[in-house]
N, C-alpha and C. Protein backbone atom coordinates (compact mmCIF):
# COMPACT_ATOMS: atom_id res chain seq x y z
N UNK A 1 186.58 210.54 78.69
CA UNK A 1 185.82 209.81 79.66
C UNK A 1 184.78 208.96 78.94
N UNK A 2 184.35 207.80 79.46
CA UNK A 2 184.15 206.37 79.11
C UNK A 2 182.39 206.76 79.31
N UNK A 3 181.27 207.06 78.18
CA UNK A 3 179.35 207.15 78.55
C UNK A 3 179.51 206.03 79.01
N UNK A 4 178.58 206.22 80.23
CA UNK A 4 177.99 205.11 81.01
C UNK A 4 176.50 204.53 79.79
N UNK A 5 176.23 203.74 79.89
CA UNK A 5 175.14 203.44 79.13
C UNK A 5 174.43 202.31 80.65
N UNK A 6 173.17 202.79 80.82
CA UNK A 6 172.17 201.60 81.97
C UNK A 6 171.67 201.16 81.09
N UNK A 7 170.82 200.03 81.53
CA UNK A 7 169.50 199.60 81.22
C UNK A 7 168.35 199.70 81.78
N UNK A 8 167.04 199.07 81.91
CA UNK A 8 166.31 199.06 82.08
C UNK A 8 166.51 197.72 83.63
N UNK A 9 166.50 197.73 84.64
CA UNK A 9 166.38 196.09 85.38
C UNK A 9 164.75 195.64 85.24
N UNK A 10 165.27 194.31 85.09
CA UNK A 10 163.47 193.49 84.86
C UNK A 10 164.15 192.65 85.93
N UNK A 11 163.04 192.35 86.62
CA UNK A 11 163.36 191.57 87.86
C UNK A 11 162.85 189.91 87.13
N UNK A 12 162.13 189.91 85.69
CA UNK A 12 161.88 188.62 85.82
C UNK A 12 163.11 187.79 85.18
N UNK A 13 164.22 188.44 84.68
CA UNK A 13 165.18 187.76 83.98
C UNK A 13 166.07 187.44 84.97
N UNK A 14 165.40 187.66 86.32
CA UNK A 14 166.07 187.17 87.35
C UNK A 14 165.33 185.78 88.56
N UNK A 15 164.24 185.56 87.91
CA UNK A 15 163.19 185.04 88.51
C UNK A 15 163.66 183.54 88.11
N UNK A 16 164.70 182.59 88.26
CA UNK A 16 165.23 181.28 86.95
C UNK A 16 164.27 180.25 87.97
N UNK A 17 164.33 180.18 89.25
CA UNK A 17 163.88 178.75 89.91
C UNK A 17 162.69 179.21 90.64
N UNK A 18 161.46 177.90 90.79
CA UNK A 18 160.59 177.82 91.57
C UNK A 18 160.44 178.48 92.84
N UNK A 19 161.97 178.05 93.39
CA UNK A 19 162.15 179.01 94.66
C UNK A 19 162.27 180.09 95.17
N UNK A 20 163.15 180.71 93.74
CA UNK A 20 163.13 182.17 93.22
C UNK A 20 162.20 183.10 93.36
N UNK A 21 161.01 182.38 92.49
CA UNK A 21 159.74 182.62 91.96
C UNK A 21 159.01 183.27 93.60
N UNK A 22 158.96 182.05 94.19
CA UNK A 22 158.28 181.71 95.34
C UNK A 22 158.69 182.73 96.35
N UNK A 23 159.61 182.87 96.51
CA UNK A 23 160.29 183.98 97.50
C UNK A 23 160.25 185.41 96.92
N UNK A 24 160.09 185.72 95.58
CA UNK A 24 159.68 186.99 95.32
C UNK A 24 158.26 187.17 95.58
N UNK A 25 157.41 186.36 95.31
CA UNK A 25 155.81 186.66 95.95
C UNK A 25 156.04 186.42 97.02
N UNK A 26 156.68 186.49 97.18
CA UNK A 26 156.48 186.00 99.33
C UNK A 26 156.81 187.46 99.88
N UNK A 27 158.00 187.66 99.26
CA UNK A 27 158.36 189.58 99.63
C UNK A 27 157.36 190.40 99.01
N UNK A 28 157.22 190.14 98.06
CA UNK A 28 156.00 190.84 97.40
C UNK A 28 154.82 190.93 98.52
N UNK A 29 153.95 190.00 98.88
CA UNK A 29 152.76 189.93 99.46
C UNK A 29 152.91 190.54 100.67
N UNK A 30 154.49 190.31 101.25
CA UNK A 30 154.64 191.03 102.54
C UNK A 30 155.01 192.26 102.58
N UNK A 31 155.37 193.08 101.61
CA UNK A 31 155.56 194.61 100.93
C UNK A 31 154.14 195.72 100.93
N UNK A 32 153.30 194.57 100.18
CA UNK A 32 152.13 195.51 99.59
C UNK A 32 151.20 196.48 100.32
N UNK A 33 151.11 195.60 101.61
CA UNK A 33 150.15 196.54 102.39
C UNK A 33 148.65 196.48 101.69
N UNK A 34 148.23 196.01 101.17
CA UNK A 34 146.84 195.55 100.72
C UNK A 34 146.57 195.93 99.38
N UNK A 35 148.14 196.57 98.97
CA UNK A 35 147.79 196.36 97.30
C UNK A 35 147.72 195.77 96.30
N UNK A 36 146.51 195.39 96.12
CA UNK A 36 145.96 194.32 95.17
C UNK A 36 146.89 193.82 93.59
N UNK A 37 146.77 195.82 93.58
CA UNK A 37 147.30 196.37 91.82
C UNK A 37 148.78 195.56 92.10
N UNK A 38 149.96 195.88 93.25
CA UNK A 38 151.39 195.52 93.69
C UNK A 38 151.54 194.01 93.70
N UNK A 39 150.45 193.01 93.91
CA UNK A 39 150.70 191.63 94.06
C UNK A 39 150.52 191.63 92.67
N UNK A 40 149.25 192.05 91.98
CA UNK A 40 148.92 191.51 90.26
C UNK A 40 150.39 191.93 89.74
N UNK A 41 150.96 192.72 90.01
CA UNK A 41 152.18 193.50 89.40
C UNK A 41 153.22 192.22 89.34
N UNK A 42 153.16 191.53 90.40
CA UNK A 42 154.49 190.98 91.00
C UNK A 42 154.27 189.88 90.44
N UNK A 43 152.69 189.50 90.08
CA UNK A 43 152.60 187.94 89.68
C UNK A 43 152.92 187.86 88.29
N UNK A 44 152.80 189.40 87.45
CA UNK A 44 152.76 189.14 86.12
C UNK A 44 154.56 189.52 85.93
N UNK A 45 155.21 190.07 86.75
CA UNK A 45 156.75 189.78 86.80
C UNK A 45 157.55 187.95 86.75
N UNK A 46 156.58 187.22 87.30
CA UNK A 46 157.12 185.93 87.48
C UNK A 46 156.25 184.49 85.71
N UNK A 47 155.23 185.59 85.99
CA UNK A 47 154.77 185.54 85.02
C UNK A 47 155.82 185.59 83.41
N UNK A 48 156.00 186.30 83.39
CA UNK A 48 156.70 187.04 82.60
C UNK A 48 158.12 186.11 82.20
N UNK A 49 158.73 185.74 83.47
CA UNK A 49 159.84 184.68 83.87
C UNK A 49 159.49 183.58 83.38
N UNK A 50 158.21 182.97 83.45
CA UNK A 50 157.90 181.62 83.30
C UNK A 50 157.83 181.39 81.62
N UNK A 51 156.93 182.71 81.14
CA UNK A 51 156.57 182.37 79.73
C UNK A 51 154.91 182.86 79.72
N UNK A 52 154.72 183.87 79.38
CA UNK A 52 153.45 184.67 79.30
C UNK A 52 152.13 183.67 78.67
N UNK A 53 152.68 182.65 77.89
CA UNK A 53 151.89 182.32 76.81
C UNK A 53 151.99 180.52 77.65
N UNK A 54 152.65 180.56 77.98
CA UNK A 54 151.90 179.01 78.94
C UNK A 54 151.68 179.26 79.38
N UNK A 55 151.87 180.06 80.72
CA UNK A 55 150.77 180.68 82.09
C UNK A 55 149.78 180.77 81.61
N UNK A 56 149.18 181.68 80.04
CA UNK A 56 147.91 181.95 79.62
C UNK A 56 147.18 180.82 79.70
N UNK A 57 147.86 179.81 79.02
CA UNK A 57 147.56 178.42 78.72
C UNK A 57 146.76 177.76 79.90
N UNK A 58 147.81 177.49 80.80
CA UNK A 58 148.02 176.89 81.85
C UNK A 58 146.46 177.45 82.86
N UNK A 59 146.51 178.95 82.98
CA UNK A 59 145.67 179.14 84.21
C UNK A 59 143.88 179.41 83.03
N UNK A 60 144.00 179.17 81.74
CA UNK A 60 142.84 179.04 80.90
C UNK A 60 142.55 180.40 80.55
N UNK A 61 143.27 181.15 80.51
CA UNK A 61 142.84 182.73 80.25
C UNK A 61 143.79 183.35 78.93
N UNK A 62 143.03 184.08 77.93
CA UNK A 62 143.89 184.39 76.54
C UNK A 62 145.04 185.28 77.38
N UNK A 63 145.71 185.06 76.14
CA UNK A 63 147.62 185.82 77.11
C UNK A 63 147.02 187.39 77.14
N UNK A 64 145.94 187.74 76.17
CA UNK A 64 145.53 189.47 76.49
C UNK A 64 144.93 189.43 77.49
N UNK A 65 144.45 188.81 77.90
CA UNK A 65 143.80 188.61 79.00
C UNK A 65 144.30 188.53 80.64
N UNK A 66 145.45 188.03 79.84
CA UNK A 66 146.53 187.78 81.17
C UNK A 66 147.50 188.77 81.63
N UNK A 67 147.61 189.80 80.40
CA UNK A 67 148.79 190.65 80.69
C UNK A 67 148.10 191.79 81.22
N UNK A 68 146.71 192.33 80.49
CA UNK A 68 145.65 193.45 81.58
C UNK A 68 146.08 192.83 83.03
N UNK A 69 144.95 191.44 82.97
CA UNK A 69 145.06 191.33 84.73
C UNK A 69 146.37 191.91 85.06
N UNK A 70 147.35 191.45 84.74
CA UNK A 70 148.62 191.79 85.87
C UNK A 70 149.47 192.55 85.48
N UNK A 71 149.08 193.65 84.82
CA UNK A 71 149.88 195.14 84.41
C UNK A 71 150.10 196.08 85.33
N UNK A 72 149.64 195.60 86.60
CA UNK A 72 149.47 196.34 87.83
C UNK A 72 149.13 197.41 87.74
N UNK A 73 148.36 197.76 86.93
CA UNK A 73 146.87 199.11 86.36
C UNK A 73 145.52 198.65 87.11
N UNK A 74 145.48 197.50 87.58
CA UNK A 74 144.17 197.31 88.12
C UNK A 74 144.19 195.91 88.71
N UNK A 75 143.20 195.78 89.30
CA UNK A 75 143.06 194.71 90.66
C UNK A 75 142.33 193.24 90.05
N UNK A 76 143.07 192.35 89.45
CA UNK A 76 141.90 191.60 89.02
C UNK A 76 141.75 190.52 90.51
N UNK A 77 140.55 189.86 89.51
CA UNK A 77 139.48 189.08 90.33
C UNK A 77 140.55 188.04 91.16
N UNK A 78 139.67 187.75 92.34
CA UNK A 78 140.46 186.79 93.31
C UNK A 78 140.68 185.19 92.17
N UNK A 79 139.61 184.75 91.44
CA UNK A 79 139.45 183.87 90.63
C UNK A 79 140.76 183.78 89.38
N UNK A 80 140.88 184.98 89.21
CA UNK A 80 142.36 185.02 88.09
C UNK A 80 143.48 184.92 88.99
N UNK A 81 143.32 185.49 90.01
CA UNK A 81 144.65 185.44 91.04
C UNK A 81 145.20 183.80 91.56
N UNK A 82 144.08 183.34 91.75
CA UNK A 82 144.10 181.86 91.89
C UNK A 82 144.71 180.67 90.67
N UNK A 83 144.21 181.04 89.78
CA UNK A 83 144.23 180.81 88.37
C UNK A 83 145.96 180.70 88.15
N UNK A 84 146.16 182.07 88.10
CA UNK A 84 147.20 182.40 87.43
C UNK A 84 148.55 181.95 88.73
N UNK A 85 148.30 181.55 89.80
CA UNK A 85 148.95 181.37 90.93
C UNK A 85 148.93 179.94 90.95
N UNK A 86 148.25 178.95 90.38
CA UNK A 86 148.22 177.65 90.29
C UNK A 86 149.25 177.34 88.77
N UNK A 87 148.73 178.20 88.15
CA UNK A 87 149.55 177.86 86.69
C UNK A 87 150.91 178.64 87.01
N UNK A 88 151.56 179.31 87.65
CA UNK A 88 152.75 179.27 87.91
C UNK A 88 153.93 178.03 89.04
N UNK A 89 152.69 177.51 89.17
CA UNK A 89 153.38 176.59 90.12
C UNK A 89 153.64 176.63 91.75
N UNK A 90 152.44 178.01 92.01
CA UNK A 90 152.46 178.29 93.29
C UNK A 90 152.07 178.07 93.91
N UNK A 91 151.78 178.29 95.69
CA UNK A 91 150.37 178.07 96.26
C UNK A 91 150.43 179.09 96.99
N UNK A 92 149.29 179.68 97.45
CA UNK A 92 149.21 181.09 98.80
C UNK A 92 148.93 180.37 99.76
N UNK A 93 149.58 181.01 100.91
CA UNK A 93 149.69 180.48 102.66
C UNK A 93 149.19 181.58 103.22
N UNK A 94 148.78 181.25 104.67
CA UNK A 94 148.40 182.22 105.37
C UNK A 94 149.00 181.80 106.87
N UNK A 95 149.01 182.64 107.38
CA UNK A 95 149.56 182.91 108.59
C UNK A 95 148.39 183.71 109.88
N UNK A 96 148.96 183.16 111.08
CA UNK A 96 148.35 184.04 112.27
C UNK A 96 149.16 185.25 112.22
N UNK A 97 148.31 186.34 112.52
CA UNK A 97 149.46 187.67 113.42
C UNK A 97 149.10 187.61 114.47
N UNK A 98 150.28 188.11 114.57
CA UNK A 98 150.53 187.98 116.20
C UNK A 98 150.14 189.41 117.03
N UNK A 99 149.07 188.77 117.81
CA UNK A 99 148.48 190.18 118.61
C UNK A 99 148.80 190.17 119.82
N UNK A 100 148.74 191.46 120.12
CA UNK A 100 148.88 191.65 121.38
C UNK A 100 148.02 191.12 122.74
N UNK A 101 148.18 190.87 124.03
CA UNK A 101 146.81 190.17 124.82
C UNK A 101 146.19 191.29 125.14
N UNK A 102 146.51 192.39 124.74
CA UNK A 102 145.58 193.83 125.09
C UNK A 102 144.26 193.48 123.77
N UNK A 103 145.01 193.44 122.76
CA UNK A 103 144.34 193.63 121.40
C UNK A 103 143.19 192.48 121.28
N UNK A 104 143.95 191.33 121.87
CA UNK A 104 143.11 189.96 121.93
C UNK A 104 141.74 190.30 122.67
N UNK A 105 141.96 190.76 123.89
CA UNK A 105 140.57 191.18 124.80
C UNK A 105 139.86 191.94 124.05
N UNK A 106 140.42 193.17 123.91
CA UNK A 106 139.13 194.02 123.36
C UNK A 106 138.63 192.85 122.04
N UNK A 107 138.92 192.43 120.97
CA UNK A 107 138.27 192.00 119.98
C UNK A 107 137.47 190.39 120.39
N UNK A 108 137.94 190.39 121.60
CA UNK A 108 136.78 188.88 122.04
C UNK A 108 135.26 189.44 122.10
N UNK A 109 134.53 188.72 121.77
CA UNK A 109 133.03 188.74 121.76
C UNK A 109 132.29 188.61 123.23
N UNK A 110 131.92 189.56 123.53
CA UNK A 110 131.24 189.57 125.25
C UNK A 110 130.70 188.48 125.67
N UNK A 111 130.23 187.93 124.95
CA UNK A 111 129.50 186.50 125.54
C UNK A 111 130.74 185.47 125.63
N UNK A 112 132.04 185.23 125.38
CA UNK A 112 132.59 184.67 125.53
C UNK A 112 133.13 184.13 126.61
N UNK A 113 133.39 183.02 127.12
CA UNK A 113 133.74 182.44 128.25
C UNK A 113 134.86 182.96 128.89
N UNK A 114 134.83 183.28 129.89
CA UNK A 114 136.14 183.74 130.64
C UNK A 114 136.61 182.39 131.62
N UNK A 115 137.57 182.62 131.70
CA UNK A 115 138.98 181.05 132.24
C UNK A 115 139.11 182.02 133.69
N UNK A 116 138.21 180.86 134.81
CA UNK A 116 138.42 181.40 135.60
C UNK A 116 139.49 180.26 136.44
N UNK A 117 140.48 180.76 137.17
CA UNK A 117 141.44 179.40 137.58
C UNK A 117 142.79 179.78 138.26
């Protein structure tokens, strides 16, 4: 019988196009649930794809500098996140959620005008 031998999967040797790129932080950001450490993780995966050492370049931060931030060991600054999200060629979007009209009332502010009609 034939050893299986695996590897290791790196998701960034899969990361080839902008769009690629773009749609893995997009699942990413919508995964995390507010983990900071899980997005730095995901950026230094695409990171990683692009070329560690122009991103460094690119977002002005030494590549040691760049690979802490996004070792997904710790939360860096909104300012590197930006940084390093411009020098990949990205941009962050935001969106409404969608609430409920129960949820909407209670969080309106009492002094607010009520639509009478």
């Amino acid at each position: 019988m034939a050893k299986t031998i695996t590897t290791r999967y790196d998701v960034a040797e899969h990361l080839r196009t902008p769009e690629e790129m773009a749609t893995y932080l997009e699942a990413c950001l919508e995964e995390a649930s507010g983990d900071a450490a899980f997005i730095a993780k995901a950026l230094g995966d695409i990171a990683r794809a692009k070329g560690m050492s122009q991103v460094a370049r690119d977002a002005s931060l030494s590549r040691e500098s760049l690979y802490k931030a996004l070792s997904g060991e710790r939360s860096p600054s909104f300012d590197t996140i930006l940084k390093v999200v411009g020098a990949l060629g990205l941009k962050l979007g935001a969106e409404a959620l969608h609430v409920t009209q129960s949820t909407a009332q209670q969080s309106a502010p009492s002094d607010a005008p009520t639509s009478r009609g």
